[in-house]
ModelCIF file with pLDDT and N, C-alpha, C, O atoms, coordinates in Angstrom:
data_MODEL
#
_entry.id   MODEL 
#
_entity.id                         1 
_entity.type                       polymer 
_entity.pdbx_number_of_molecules   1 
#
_entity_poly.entity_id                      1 
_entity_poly.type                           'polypeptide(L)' 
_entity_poly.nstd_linkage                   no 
_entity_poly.nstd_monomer                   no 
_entity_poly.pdbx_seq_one_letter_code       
;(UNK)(UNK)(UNK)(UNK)(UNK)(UNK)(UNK)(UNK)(UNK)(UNK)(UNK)(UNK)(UNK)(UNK)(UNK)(UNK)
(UNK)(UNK)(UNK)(UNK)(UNK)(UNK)(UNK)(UNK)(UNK)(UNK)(UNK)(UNK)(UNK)(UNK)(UNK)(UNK)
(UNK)(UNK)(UNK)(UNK)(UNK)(UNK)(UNK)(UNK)(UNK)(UNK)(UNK)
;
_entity_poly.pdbx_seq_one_letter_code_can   XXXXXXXXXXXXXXXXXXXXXXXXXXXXXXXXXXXXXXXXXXX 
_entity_poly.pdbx_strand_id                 A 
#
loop_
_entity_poly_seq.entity_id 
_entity_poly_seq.num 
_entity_poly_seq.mon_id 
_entity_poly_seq.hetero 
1 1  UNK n 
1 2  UNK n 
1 3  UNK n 
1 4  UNK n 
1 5  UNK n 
1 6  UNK n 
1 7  UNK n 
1 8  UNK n 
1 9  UNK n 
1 10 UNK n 
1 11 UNK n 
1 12 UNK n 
1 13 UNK n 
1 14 UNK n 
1 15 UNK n 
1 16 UNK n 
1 17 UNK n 
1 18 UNK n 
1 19 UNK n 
1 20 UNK n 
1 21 UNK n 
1 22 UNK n 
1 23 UNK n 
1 24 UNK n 
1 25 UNK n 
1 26 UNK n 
1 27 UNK n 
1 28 UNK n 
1 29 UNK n 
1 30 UNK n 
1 31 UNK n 
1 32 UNK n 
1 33 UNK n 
1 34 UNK n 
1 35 UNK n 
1 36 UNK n 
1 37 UNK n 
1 38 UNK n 
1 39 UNK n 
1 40 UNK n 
1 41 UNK n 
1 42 UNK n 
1 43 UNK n 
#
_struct_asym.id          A 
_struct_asym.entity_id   1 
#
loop_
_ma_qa_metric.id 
_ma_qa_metric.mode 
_ma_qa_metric.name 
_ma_qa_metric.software_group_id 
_ma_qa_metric.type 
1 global pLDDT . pLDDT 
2 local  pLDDT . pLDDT 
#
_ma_qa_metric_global.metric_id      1 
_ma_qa_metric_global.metric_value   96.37 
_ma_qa_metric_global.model_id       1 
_ma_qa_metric_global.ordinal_id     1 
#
loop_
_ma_qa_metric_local.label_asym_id 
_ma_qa_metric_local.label_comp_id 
_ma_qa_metric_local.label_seq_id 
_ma_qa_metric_local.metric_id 
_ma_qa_metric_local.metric_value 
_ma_qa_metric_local.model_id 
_ma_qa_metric_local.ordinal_id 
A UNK 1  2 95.00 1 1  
A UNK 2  2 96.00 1 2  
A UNK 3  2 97.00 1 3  
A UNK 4  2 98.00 1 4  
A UNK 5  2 98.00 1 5  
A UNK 6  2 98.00 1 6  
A UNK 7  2 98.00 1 7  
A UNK 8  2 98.00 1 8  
A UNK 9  2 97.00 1 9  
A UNK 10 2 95.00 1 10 
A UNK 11 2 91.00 1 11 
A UNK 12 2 92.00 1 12 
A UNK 13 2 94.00 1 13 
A UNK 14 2 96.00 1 14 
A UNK 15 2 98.00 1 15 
A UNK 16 2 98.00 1 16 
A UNK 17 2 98.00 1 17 
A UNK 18 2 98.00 1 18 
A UNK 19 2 98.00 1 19 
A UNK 20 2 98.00 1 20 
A UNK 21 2 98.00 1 21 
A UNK 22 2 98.00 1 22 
A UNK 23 2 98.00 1 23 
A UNK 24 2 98.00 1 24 
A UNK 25 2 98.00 1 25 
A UNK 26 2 98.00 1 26 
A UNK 27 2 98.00 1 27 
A UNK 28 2 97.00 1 28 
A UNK 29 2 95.00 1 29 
A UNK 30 2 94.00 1 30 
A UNK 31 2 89.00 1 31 
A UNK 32 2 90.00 1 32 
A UNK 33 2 93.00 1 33 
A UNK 34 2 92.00 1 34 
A UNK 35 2 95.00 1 35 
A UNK 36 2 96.00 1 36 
A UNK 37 2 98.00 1 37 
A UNK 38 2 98.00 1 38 
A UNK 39 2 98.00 1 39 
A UNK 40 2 98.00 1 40 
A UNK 41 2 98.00 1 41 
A UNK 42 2 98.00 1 42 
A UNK 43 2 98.00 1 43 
#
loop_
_atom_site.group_PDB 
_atom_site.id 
_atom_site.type_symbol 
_atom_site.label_atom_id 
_atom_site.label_alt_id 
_atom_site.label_comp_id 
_atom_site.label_asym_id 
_atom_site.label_entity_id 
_atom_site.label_seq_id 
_atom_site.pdbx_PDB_ins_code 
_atom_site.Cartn_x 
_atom_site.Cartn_y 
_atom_site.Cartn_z 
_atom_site.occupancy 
_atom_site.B_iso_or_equiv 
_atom_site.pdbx_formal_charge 
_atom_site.auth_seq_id 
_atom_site.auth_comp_id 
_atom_site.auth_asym_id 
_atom_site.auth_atom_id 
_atom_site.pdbx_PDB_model_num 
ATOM 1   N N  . UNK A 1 1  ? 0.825   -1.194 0.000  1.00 95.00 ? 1  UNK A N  1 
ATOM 2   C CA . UNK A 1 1  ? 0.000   0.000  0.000  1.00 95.00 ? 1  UNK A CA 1 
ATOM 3   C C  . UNK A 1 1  ? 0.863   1.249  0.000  1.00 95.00 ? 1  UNK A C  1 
ATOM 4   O O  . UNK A 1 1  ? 2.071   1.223  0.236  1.00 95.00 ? 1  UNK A O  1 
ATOM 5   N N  . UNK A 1 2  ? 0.203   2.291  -0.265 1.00 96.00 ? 2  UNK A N  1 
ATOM 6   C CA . UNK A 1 2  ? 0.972   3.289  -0.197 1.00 96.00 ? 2  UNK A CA 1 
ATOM 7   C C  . UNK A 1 2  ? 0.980   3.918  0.715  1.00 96.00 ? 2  UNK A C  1 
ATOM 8   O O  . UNK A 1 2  ? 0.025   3.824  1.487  1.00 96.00 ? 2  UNK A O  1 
ATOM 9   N N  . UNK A 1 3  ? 1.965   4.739  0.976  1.00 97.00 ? 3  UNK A N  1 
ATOM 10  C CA . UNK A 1 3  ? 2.046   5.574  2.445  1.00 97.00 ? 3  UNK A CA 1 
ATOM 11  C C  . UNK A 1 3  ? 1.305   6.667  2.872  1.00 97.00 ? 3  UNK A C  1 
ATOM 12  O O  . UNK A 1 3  ? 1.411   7.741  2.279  1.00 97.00 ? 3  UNK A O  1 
ATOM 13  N N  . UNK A 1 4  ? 0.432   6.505  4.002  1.00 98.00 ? 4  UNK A N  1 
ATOM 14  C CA . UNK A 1 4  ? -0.686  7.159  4.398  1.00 98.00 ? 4  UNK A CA 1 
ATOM 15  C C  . UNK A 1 4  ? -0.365  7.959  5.716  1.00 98.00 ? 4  UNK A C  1 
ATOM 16  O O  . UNK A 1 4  ? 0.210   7.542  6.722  1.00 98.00 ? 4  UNK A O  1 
ATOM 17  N N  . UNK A 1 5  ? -1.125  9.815  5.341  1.00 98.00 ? 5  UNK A N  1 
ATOM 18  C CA . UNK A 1 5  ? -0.821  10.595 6.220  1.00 98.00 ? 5  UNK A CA 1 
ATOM 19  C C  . UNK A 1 5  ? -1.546  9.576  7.302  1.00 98.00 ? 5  UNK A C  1 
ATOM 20  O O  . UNK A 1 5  ? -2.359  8.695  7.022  1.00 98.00 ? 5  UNK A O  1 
ATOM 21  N N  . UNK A 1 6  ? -0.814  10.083 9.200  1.00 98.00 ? 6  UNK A N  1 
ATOM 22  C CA . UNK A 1 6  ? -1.527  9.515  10.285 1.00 98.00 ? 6  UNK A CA 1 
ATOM 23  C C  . UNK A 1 6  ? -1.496  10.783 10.978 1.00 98.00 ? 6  UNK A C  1 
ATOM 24  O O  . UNK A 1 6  ? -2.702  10.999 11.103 1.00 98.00 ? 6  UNK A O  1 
ATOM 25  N N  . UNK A 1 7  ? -1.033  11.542 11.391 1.00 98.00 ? 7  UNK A N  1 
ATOM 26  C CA . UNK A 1 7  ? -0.920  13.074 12.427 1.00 98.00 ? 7  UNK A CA 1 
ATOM 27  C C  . UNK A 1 7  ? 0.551   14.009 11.954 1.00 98.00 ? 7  UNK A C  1 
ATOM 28  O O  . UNK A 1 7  ? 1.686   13.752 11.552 1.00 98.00 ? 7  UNK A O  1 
ATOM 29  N N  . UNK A 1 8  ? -0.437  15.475 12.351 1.00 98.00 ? 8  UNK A N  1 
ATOM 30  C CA . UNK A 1 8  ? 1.511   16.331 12.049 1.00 98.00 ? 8  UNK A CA 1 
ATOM 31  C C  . UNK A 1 8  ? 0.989   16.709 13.373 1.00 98.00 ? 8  UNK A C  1 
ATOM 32  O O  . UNK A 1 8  ? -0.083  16.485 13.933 1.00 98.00 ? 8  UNK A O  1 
ATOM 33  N N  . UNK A 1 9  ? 2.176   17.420 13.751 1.00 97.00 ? 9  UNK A N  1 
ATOM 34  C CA . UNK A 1 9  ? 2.065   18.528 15.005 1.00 97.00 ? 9  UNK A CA 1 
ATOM 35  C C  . UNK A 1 9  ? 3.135   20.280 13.943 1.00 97.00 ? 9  UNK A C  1 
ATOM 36  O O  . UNK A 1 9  ? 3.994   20.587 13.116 1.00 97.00 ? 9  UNK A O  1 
ATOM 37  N N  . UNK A 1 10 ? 2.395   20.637 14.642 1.00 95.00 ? 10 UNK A N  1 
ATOM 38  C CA . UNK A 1 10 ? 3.807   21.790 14.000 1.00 95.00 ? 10 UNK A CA 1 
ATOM 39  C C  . UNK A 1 10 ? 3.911   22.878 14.656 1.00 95.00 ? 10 UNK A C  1 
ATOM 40  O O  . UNK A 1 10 ? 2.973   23.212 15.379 1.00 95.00 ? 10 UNK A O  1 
ATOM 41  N N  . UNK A 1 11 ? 4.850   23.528 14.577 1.00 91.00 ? 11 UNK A N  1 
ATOM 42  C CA . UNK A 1 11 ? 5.880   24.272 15.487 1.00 91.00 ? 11 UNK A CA 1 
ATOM 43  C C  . UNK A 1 11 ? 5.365   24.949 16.583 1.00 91.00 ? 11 UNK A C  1 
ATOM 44  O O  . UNK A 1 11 ? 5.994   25.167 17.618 1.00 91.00 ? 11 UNK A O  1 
ATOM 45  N N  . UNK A 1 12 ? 4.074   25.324 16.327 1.00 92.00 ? 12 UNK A N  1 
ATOM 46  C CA . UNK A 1 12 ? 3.626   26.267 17.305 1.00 92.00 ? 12 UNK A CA 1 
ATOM 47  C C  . UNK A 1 12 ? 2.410   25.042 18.492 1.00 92.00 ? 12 UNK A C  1 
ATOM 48  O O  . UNK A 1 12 ? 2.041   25.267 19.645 1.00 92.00 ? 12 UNK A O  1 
ATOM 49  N N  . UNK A 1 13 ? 2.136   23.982 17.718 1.00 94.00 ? 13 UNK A N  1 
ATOM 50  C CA . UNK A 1 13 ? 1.726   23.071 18.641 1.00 94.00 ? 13 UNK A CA 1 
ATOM 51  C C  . UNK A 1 13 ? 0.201   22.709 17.749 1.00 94.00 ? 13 UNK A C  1 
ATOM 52  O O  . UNK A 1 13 ? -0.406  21.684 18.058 1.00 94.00 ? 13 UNK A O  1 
ATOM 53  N N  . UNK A 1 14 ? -0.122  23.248 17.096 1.00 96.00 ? 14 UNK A N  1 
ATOM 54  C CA . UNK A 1 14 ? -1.448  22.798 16.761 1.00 96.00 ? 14 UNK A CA 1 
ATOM 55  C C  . UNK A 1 14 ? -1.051  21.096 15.630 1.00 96.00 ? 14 UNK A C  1 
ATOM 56  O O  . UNK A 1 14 ? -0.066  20.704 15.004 1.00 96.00 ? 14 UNK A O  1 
ATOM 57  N N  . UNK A 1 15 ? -2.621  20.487 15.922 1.00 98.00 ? 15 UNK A N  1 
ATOM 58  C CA . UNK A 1 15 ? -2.309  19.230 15.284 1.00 98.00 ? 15 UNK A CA 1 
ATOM 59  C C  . UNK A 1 15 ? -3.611  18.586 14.663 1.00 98.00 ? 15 UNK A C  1 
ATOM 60  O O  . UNK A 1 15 ? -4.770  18.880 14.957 1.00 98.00 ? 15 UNK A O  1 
ATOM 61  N N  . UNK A 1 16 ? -3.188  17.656 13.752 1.00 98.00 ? 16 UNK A N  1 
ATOM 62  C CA . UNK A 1 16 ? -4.032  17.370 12.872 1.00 98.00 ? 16 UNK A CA 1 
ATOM 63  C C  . UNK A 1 16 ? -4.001  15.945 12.686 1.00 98.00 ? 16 UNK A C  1 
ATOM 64  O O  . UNK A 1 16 ? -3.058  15.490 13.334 1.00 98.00 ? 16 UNK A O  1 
ATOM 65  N N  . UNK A 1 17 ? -4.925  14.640 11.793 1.00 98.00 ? 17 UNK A N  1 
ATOM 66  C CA . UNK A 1 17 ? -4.833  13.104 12.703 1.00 98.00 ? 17 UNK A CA 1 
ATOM 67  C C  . UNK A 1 17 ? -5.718  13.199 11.200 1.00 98.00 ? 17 UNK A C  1 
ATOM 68  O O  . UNK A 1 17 ? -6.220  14.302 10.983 1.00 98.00 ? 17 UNK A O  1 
ATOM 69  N N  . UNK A 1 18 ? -5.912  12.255 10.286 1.00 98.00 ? 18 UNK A N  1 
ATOM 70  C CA . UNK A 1 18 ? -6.142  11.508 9.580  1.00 98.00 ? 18 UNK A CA 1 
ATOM 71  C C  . UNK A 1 18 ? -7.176  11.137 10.469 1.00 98.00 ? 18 UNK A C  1 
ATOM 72  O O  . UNK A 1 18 ? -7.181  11.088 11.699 1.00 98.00 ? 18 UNK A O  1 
ATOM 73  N N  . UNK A 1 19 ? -8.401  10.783 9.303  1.00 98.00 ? 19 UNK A N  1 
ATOM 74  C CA . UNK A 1 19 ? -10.159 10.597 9.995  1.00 98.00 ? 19 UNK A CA 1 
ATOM 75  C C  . UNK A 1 19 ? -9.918  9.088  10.929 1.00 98.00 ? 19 UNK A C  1 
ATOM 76  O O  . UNK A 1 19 ? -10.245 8.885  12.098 1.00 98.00 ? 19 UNK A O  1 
ATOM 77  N N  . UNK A 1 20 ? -9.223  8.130  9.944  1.00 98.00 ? 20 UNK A N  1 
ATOM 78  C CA . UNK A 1 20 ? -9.341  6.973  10.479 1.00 98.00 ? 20 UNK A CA 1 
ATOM 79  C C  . UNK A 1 20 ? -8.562  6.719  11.904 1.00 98.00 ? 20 UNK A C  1 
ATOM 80  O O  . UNK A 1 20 ? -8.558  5.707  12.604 1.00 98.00 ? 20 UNK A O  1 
ATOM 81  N N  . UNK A 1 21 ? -7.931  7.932  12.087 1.00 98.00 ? 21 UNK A N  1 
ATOM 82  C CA . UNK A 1 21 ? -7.046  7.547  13.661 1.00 98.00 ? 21 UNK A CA 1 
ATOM 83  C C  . UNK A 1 21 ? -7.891  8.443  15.177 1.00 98.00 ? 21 UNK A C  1 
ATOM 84  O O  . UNK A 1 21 ? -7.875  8.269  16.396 1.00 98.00 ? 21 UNK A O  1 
ATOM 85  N N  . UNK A 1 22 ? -8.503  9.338  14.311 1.00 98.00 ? 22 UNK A N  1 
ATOM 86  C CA . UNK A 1 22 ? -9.547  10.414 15.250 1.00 98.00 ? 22 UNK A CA 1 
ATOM 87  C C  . UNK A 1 22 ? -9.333  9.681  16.267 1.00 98.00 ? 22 UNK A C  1 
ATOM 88  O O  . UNK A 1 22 ? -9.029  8.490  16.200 1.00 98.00 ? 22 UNK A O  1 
ATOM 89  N N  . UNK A 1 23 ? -9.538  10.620 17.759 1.00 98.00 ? 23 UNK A N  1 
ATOM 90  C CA . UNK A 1 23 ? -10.062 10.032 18.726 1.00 98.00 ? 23 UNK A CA 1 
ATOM 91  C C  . UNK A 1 23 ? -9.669  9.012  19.513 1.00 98.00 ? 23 UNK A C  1 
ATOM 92  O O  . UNK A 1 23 ? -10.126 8.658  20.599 1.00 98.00 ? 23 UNK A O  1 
ATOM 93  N N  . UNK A 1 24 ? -8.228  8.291  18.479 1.00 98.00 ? 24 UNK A N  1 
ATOM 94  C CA . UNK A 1 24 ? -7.635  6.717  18.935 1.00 98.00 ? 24 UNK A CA 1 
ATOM 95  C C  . UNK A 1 24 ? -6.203  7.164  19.377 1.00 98.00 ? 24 UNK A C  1 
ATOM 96  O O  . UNK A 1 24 ? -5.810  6.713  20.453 1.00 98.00 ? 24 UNK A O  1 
ATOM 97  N N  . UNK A 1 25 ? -5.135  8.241  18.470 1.00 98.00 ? 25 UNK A N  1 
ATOM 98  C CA . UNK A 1 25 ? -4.034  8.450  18.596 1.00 98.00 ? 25 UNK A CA 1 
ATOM 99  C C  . UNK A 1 25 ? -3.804  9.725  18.678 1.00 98.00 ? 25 UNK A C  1 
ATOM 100 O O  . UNK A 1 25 ? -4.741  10.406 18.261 1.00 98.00 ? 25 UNK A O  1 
ATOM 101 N N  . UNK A 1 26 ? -2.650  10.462 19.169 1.00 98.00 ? 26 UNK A N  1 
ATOM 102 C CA . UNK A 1 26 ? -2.234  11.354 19.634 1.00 98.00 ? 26 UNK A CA 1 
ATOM 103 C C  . UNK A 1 26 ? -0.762  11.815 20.131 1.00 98.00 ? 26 UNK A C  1 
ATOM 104 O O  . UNK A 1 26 ? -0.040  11.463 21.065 1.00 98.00 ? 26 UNK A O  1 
ATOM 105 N N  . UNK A 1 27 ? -0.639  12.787 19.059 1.00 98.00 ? 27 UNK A N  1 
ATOM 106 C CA . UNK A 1 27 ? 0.907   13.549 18.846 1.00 98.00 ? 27 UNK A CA 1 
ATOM 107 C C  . UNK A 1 27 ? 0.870   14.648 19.746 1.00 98.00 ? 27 UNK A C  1 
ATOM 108 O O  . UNK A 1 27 ? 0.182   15.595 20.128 1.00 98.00 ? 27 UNK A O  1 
ATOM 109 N N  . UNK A 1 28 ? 2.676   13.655 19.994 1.00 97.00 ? 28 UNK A N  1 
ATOM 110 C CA . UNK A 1 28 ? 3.014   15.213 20.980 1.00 97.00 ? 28 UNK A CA 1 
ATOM 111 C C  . UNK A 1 28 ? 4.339   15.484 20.532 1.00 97.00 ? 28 UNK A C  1 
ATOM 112 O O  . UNK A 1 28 ? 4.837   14.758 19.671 1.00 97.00 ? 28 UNK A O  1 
ATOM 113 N N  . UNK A 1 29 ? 5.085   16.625 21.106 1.00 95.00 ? 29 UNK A N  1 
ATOM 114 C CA . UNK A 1 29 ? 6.708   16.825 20.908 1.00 95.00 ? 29 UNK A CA 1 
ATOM 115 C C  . UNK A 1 29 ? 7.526   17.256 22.288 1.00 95.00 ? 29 UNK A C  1 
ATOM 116 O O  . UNK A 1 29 ? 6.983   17.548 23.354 1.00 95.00 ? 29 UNK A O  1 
ATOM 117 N N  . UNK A 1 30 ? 8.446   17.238 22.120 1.00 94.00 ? 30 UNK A N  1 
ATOM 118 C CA . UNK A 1 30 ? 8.691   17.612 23.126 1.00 94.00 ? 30 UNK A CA 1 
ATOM 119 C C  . UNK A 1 30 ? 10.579  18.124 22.965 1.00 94.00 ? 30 UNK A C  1 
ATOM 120 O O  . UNK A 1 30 ? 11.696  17.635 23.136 1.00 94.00 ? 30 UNK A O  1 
ATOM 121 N N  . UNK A 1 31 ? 10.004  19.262 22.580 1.00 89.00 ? 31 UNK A N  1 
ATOM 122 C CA . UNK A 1 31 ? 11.461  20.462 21.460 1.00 89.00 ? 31 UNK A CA 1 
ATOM 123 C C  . UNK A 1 31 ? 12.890  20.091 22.120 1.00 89.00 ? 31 UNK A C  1 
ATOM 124 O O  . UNK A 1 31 ? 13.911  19.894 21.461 1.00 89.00 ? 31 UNK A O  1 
ATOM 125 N N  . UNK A 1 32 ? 12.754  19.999 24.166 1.00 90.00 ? 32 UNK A N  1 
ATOM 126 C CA . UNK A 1 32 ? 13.847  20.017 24.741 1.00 90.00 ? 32 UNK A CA 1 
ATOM 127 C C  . UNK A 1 32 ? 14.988  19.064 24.215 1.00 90.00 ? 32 UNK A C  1 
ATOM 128 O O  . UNK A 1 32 ? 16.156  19.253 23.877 1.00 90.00 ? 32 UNK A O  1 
ATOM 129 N N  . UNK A 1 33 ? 14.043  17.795 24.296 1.00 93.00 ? 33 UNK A N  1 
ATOM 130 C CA . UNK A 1 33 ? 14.487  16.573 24.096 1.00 93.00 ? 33 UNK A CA 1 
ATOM 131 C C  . UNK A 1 33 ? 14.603  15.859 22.783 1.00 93.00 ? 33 UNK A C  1 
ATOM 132 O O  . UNK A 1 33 ? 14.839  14.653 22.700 1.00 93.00 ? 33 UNK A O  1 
ATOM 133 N N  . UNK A 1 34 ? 14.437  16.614 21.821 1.00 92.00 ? 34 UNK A N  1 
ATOM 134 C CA . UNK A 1 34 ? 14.097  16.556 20.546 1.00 92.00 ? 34 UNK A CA 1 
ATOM 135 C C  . UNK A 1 34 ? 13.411  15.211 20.039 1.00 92.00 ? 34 UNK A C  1 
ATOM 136 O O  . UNK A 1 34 ? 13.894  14.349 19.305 1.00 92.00 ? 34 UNK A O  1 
ATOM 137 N N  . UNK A 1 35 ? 12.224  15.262 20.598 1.00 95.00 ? 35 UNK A N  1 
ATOM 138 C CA . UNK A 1 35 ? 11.227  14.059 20.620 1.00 95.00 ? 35 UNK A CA 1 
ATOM 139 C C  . UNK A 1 35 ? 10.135  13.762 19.949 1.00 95.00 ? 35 UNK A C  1 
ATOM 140 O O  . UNK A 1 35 ? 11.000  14.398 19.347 1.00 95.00 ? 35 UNK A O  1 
ATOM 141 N N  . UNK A 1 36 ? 9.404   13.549 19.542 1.00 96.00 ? 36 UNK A N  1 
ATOM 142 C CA . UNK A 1 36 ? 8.018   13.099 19.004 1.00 96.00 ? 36 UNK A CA 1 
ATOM 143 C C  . UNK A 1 36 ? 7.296   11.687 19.425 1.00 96.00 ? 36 UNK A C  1 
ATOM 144 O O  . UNK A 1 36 ? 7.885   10.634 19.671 1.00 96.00 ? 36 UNK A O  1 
ATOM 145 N N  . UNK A 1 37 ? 5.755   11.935 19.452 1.00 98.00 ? 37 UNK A N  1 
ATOM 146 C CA . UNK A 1 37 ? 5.651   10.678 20.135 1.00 98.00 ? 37 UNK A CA 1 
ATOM 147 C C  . UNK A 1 37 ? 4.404   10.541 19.333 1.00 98.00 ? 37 UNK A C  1 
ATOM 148 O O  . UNK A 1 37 ? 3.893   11.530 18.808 1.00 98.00 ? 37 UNK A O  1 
ATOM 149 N N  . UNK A 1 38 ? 3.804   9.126  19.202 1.00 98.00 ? 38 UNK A N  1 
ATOM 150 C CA . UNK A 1 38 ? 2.395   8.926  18.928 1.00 98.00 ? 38 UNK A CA 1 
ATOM 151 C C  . UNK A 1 38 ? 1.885   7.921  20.160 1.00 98.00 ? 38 UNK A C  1 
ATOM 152 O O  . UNK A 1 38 ? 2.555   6.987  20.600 1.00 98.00 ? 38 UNK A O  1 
ATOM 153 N N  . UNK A 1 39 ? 0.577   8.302  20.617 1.00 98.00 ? 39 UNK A N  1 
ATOM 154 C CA . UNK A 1 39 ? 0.497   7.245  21.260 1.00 98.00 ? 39 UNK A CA 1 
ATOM 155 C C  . UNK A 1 39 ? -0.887  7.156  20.336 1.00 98.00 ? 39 UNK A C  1 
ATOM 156 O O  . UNK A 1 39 ? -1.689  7.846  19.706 1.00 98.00 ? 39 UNK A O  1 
ATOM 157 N N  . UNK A 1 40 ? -0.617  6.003  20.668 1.00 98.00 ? 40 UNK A N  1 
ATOM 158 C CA . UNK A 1 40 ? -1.796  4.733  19.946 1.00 98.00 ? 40 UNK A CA 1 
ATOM 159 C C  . UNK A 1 40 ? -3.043  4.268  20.606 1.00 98.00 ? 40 UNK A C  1 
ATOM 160 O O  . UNK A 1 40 ? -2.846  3.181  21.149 1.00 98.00 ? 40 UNK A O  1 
ATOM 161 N N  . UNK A 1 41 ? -4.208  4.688  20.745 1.00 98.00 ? 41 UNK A N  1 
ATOM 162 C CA . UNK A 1 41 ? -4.704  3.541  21.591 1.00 98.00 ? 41 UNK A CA 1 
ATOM 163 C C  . UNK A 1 41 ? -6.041  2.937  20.887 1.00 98.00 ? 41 UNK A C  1 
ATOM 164 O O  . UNK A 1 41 ? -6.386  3.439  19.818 1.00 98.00 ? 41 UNK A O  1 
ATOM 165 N N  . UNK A 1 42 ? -6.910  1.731  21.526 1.00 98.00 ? 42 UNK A N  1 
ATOM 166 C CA . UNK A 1 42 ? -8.014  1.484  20.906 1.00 98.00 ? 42 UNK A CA 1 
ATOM 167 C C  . UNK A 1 42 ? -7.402  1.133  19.319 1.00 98.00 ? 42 UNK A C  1 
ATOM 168 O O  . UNK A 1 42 ? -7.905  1.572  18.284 1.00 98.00 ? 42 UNK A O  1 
ATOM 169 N N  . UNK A 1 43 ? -6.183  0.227  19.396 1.00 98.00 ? 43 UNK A N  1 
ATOM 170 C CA . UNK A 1 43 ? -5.530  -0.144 18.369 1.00 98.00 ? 43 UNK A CA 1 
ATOM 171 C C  . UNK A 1 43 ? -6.651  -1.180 17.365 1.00 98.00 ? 43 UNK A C  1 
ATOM 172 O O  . UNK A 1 43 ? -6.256  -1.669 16.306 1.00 98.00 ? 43 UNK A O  1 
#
């Protein structure tokens, strides 16, 4: 298959999630540590 948007976050913090992940997953960052995270749930 081909590669499918799932969430951005961007610089100032606002974020956005592909319909099919709504509600299930959730981006964060974390600038200090130069991090990104998804958590997953209701997989």
């Amino acid at each position: 298959k081909e590669r499918e948007f799932v969430a951005y976050i961007n610089r100032y913090g606002t974020t956005d999630y592909a319909d099919s992940v709504k509600g299930r997953f959730t981006i964060s960052r974390d600038n200090a540590k130069n991090m990104v995270y998804l958590q997953m749930n209701s997989l």
